[in-house]
C-alpha atoms as a PDB file:
ATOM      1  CA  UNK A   1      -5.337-133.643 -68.772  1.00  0.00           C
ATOM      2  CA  UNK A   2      -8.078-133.583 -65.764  1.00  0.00           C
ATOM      3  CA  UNK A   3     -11.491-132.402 -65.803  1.00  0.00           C
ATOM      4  CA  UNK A   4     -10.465-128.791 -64.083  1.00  0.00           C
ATOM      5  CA  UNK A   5      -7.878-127.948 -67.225  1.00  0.00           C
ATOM      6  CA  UNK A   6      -9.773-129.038 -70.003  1.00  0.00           C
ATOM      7  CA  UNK A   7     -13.184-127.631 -69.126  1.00  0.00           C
ATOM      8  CA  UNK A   8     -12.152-124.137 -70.142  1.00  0.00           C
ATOM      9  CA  UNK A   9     -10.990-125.440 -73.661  1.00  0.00           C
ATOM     10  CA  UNK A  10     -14.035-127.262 -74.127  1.00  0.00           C
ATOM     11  CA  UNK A  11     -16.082-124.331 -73.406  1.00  0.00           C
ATOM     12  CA  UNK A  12     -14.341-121.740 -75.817  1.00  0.00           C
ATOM     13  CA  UNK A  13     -15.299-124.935 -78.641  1.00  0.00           C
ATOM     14  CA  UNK A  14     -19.048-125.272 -76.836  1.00  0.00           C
ATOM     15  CA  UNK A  15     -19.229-121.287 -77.971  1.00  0.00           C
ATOM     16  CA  UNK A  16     -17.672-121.430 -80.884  1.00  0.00           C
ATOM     17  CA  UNK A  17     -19.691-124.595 -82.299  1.00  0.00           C
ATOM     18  CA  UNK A  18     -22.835-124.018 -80.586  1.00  0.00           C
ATOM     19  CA  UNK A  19     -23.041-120.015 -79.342  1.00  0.00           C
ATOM     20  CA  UNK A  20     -26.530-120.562 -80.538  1.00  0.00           C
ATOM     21  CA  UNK A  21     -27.710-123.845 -78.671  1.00  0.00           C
ATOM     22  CA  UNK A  22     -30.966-123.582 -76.954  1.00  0.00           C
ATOM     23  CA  UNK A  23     -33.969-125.521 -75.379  1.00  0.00           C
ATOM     24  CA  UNK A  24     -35.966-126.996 -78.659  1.00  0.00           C
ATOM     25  CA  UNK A  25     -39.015-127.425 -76.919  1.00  0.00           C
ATOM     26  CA  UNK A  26     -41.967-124.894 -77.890  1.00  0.00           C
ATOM     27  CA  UNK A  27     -43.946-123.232 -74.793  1.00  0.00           C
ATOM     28  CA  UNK A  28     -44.819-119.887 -73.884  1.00  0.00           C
ATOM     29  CA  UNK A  29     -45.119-120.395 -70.248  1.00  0.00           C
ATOM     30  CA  UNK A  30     -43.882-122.809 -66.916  1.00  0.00           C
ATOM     31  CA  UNK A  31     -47.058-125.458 -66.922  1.00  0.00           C
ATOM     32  CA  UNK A  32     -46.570-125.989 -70.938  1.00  0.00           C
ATOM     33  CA  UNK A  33     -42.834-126.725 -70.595  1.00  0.00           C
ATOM     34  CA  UNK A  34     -43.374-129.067 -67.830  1.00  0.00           C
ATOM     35  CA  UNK A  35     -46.189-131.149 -70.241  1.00  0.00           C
ATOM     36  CA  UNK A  36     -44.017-130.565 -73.169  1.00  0.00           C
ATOM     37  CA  UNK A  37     -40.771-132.378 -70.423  1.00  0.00           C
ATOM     38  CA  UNK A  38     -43.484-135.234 -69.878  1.00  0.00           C
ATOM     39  CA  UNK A  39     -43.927-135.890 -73.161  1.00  0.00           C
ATOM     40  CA  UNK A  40     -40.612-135.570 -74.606  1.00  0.00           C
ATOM     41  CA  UNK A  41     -39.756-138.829 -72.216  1.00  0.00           C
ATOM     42  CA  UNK A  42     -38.827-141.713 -75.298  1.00  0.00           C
ATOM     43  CA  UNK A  43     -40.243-139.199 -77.874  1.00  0.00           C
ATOM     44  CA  UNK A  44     -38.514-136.652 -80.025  1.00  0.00           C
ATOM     45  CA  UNK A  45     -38.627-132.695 -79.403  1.00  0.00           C
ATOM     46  CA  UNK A  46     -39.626-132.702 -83.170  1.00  0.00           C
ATOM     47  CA  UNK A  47     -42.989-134.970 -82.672  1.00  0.00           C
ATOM     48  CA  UNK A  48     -43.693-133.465 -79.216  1.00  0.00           C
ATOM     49  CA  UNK A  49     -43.618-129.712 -81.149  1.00  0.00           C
ATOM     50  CA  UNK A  50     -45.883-131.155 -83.452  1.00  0.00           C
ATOM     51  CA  UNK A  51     -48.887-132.216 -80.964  1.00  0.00           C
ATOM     52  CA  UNK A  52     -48.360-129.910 -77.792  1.00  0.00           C
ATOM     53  CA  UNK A  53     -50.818-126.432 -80.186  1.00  0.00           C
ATOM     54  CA  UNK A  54     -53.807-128.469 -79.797  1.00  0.00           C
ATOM     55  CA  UNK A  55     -53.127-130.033 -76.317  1.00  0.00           C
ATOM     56  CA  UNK A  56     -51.767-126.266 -75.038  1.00  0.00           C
ATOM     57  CA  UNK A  57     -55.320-125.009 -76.189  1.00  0.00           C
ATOM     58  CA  UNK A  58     -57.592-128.017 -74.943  1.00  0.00           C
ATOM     59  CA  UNK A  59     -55.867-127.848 -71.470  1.00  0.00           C
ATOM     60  CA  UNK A  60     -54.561-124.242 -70.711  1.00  0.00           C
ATOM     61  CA  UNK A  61     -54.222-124.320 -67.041  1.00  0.00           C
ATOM     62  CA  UNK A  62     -52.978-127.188 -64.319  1.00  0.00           C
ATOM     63  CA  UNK A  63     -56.485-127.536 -63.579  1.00  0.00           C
ATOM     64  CA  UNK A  64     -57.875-128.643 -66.890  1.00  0.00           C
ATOM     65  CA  UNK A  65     -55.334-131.672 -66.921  1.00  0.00           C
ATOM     66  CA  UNK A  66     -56.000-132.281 -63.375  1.00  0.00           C
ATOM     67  CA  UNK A  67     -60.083-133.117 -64.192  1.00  0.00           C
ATOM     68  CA  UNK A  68     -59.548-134.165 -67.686  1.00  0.00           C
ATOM     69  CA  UNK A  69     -60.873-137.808 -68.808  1.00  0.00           C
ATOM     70  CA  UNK A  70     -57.799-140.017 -68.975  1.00  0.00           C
ATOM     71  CA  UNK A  71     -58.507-141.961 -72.621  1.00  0.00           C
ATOM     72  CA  UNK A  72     -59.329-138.034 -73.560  1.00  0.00           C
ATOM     73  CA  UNK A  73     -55.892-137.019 -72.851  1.00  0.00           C
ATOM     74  CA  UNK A  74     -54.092-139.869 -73.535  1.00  0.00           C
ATOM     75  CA  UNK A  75     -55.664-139.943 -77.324  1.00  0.00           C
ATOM     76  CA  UNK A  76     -54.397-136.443 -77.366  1.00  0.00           C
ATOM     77  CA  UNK A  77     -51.003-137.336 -76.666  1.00  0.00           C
ATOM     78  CA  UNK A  78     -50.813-140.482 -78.648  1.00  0.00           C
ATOM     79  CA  UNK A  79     -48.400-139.519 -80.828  1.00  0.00           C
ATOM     80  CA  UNK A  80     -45.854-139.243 -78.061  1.00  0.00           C
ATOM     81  CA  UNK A  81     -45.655-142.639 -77.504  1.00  0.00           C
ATOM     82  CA  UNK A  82     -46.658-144.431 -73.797  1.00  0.00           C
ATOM     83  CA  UNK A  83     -49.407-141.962 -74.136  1.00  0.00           C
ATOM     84  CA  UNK A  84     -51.150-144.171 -70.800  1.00  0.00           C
ATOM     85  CA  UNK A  85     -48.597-143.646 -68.390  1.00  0.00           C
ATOM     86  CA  UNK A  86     -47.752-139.853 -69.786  1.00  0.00           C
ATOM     87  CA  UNK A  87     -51.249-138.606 -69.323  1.00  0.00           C
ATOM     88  CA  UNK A  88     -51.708-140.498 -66.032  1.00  0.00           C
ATOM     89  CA  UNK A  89     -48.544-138.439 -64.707  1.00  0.00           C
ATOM     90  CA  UNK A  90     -49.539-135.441 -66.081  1.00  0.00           C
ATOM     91  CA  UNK A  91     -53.050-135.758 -64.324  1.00  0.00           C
ATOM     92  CA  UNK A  92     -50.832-137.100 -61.081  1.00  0.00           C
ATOM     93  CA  UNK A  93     -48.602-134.268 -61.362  1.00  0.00           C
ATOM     94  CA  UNK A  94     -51.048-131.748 -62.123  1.00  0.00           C
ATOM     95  CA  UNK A  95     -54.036-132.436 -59.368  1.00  0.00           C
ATOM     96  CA  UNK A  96     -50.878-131.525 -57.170  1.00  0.00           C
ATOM     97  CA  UNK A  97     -50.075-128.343 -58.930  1.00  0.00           C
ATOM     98  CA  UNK A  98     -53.912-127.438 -58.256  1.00  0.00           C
ATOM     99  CA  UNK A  99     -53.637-128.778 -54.557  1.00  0.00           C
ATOM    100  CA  UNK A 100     -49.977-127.667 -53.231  1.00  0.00           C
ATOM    101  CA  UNK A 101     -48.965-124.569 -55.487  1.00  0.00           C
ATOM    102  CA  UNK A 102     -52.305-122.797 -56.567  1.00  0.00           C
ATOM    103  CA  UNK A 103     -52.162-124.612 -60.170  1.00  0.00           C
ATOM    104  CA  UNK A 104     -48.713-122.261 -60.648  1.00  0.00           C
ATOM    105  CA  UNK A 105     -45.321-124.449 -61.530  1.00  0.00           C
ATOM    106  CA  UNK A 106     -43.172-123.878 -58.846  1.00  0.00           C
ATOM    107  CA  UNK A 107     -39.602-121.881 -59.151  1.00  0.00           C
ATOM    108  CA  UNK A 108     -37.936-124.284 -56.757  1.00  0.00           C
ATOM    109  CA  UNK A 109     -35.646-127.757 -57.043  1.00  0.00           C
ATOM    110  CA  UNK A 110     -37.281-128.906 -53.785  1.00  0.00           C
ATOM    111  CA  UNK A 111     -40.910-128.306 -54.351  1.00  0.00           C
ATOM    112  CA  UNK A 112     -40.840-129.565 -58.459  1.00  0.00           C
ATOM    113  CA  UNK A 113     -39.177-133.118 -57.330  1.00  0.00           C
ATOM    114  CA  UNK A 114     -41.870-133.748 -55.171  1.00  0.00           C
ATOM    115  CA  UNK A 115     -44.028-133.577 -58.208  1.00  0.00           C
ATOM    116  CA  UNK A 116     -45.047-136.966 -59.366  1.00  0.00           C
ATOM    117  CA  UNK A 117     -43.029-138.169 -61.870  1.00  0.00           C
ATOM    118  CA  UNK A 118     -40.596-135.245 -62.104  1.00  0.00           C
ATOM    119  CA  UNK A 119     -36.960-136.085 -61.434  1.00  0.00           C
ATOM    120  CA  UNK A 120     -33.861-133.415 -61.120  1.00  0.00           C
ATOM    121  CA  UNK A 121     -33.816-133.416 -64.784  1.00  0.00           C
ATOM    122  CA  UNK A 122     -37.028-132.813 -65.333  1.00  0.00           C
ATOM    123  CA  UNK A 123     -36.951-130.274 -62.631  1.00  0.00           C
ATOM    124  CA  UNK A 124     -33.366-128.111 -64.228  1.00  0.00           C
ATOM    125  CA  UNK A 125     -35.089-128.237 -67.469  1.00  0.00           C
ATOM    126  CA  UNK A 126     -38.289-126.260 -65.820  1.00  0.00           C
ATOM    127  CA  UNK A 127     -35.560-123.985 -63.607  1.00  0.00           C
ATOM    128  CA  UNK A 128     -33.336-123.084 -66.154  1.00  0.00           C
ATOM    129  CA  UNK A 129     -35.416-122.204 -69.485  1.00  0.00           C
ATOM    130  CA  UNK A 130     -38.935-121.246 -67.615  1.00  0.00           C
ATOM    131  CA  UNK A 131     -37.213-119.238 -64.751  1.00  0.00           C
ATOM    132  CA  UNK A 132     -33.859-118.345 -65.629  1.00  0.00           C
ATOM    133  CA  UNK A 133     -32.714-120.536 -62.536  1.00  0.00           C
ATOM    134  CA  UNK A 134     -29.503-121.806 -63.135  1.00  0.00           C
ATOM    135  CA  UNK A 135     -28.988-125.728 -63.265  1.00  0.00           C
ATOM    136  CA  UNK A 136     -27.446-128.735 -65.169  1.00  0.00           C
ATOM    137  CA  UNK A 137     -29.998-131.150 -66.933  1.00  0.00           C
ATOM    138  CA  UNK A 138     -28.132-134.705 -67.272  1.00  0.00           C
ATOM    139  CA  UNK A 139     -30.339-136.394 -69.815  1.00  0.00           C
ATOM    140  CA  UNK A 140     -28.626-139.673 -71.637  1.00  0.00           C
ATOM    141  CA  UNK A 141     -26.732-137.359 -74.482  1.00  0.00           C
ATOM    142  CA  UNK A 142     -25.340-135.203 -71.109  1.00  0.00           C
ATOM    143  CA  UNK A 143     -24.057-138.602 -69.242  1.00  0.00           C
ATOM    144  CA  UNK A 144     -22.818-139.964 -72.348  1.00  0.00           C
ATOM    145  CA  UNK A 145     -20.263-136.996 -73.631  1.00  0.00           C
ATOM    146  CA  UNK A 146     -19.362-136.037 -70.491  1.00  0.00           C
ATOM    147  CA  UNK A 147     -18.372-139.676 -69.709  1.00  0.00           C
ATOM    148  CA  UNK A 148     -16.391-139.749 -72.945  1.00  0.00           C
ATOM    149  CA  UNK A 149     -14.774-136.098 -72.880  1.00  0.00           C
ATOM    150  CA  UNK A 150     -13.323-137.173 -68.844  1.00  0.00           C
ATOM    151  CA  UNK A 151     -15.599-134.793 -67.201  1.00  0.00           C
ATOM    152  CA  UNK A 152     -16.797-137.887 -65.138  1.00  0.00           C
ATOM    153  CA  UNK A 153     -16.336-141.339 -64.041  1.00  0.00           C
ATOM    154  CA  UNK A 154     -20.081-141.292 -62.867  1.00  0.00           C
ATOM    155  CA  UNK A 155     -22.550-143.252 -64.802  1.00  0.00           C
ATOM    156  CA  UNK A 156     -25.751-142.080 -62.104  1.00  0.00           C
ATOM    157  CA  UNK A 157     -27.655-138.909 -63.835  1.00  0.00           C
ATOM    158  CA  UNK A 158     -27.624-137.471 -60.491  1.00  0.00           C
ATOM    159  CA  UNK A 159     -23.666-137.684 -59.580  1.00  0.00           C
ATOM    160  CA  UNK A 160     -22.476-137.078 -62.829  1.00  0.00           C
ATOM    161  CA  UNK A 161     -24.860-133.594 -62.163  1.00  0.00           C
ATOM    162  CA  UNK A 162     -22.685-132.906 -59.179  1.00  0.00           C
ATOM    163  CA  UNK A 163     -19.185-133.446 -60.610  1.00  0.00           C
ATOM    164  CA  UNK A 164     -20.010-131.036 -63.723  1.00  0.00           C
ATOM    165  CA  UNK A 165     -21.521-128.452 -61.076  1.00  0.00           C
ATOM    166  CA  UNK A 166     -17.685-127.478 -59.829  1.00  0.00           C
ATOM    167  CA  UNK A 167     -16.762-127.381 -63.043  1.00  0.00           C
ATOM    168  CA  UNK A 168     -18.777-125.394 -65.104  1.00  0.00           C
ATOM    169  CA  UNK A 169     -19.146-122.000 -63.849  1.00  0.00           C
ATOM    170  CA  UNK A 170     -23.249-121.248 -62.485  1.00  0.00           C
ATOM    171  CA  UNK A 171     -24.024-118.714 -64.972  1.00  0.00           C
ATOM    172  CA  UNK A 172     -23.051-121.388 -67.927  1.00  0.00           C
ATOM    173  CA  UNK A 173     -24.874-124.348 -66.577  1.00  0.00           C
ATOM    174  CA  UNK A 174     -28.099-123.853 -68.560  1.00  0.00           C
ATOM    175  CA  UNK A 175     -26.346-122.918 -72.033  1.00  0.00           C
ATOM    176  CA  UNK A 176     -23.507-125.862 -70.915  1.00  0.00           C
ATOM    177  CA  UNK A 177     -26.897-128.177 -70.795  1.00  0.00           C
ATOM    178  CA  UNK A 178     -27.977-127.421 -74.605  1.00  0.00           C
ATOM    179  CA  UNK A 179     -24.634-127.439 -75.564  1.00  0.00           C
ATOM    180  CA  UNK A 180     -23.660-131.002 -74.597  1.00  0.00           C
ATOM    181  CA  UNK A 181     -27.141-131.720 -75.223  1.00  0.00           C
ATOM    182  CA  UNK A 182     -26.758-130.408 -79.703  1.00  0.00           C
ATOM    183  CA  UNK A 183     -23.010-132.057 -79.308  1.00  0.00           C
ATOM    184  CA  UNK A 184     -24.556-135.448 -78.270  1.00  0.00           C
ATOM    185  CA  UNK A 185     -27.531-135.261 -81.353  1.00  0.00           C
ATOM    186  CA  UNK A 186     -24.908-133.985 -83.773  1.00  0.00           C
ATOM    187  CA  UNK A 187     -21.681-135.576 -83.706  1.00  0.00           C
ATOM    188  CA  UNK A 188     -20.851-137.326 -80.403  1.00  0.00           C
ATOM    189  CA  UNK A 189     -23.716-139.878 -80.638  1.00  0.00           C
ATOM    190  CA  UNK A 190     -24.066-143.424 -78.774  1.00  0.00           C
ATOM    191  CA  UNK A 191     -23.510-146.094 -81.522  1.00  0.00           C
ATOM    192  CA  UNK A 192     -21.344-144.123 -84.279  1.00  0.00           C
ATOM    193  CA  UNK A 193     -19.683-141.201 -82.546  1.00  0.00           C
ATOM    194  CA  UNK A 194     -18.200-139.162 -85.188  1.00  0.00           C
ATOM    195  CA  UNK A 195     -14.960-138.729 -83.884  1.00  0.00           C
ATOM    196  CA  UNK A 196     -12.381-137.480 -86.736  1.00  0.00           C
ATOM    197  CA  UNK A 197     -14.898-134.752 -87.180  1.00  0.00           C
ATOM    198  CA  UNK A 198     -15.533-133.500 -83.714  1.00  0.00           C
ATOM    199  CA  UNK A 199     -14.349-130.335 -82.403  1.00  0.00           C
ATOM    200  CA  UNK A 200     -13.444-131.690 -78.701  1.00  0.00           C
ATOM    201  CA  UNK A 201     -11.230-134.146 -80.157  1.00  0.00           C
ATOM    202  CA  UNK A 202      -8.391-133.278 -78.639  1.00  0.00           C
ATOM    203  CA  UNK A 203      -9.817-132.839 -75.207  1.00  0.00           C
ATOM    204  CA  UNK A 204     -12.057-136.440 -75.320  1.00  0.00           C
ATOM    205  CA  UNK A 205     -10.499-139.280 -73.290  1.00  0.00           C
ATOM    206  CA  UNK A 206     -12.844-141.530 -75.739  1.00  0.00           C
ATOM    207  CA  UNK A 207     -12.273-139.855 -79.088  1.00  0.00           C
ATOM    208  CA  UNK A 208      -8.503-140.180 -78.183  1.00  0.00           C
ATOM    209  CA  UNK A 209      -8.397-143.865 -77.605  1.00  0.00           C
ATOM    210  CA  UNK A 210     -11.097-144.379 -80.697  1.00  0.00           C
ATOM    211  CA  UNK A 211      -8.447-142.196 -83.017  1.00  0.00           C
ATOM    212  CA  UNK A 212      -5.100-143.817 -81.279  1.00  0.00           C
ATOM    213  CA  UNK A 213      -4.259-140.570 -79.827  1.00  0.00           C
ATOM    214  CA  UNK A 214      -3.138-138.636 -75.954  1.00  0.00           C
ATOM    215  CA  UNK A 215      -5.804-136.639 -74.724  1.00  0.00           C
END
């Protein structure tokens, strides 16, 4: 089966198994969902939840990160592991906020990759959960069950973005993003994918060669 006739099965399952999938990050606004991006980089969502209250209220606005003392902010952000080269991005990326965009995030693909430090996932994480702009984040749980389900041959974040674009209608690219994303954590992981017990079973070019099987 190619990628065009088993998308729409693998949808209906993305609904049915995860109608409720959604960014896990906490933020209340653009500029704390781009730090909270940042420092999700080799951390987990869980840890960087934990730490981003008292960083959100020491450094409310692009500004205050882009004069803050560097071994002040990178204590703050400790936690979050390669707290030097975090806070020195976020200070980057920030004095460029102040500079280019009036200390606002801005709404567009173009302008956020010109950010230091932010990449097209970065910037579709920002678009699509800040702004409502439709866009597919391919993080390493993304490339990896799309790989295995068929969806791609692709193993660049970037191309394997643009062969899931044609296939996923526009209006389900953010919720298709969480969905892959919950799918990857939950079952479909990269050492011990749970394959008897996975709902896209029957449409996975992996699980069907893992389980003997046709997809």
């Amino acid at each position: 089966m190619d990628p065009a006739e088993k998308i729409g099965p693998i949808l209906k399952l993305l609904d049915e198994y995860y109608g409720d999938a959604h960014v896990t990050l906490d933020f209340t606004n653009p500029l704390e969902l781009l730090v909270a991006t940042v420092l999700s980089a080799q951390c987990t969502d869980v840890r960087v939840n934990q730490v981003t209250p008292a960083i959100f209220s020491k450094y409310p606005t692009a500004a205050h990160y882009a004069r803050a003392d560097l071994t002040d902010l990178s204590q703050a952000i400790y936690t979050t592991g390669f707290y030097r080269q975090k806070a020195k991005s976020l200070k980057a990326l920030c004095r460029d906020l102040v500079s280019k965009f009036g200390g606002q995030v801005p709404a567009s693909l173009d302008d956020l990759v010109k950010l230091p430090g932010i990449g097209r996932k970065t910037a579709n994480v920002i678009l699509g959960n800040a702004f409502g702009i439709p866009g597919i984040v391919v993080d390493t749980h993304i490339g990896r069950v799309a790989q295995r389900l068929g969806l791609t041959p692709q193993r660049d974040p970037v191309k394997i973005e643009f062969d899931l674009m044609p296939l996923v209608p526009q209006e389900r690219w953010v919720k298709f993003s969480h969905q892959l994303i919950a799918h990857g954590r939950r079952i479909c992981s990269a050492k011990k994918p749970d394959c008897p017990h996975c709902p896209l079973l029957p449409f996975c070019d992996y699980g069907a060669k893992a389980m003997g099987q046709a997809a």
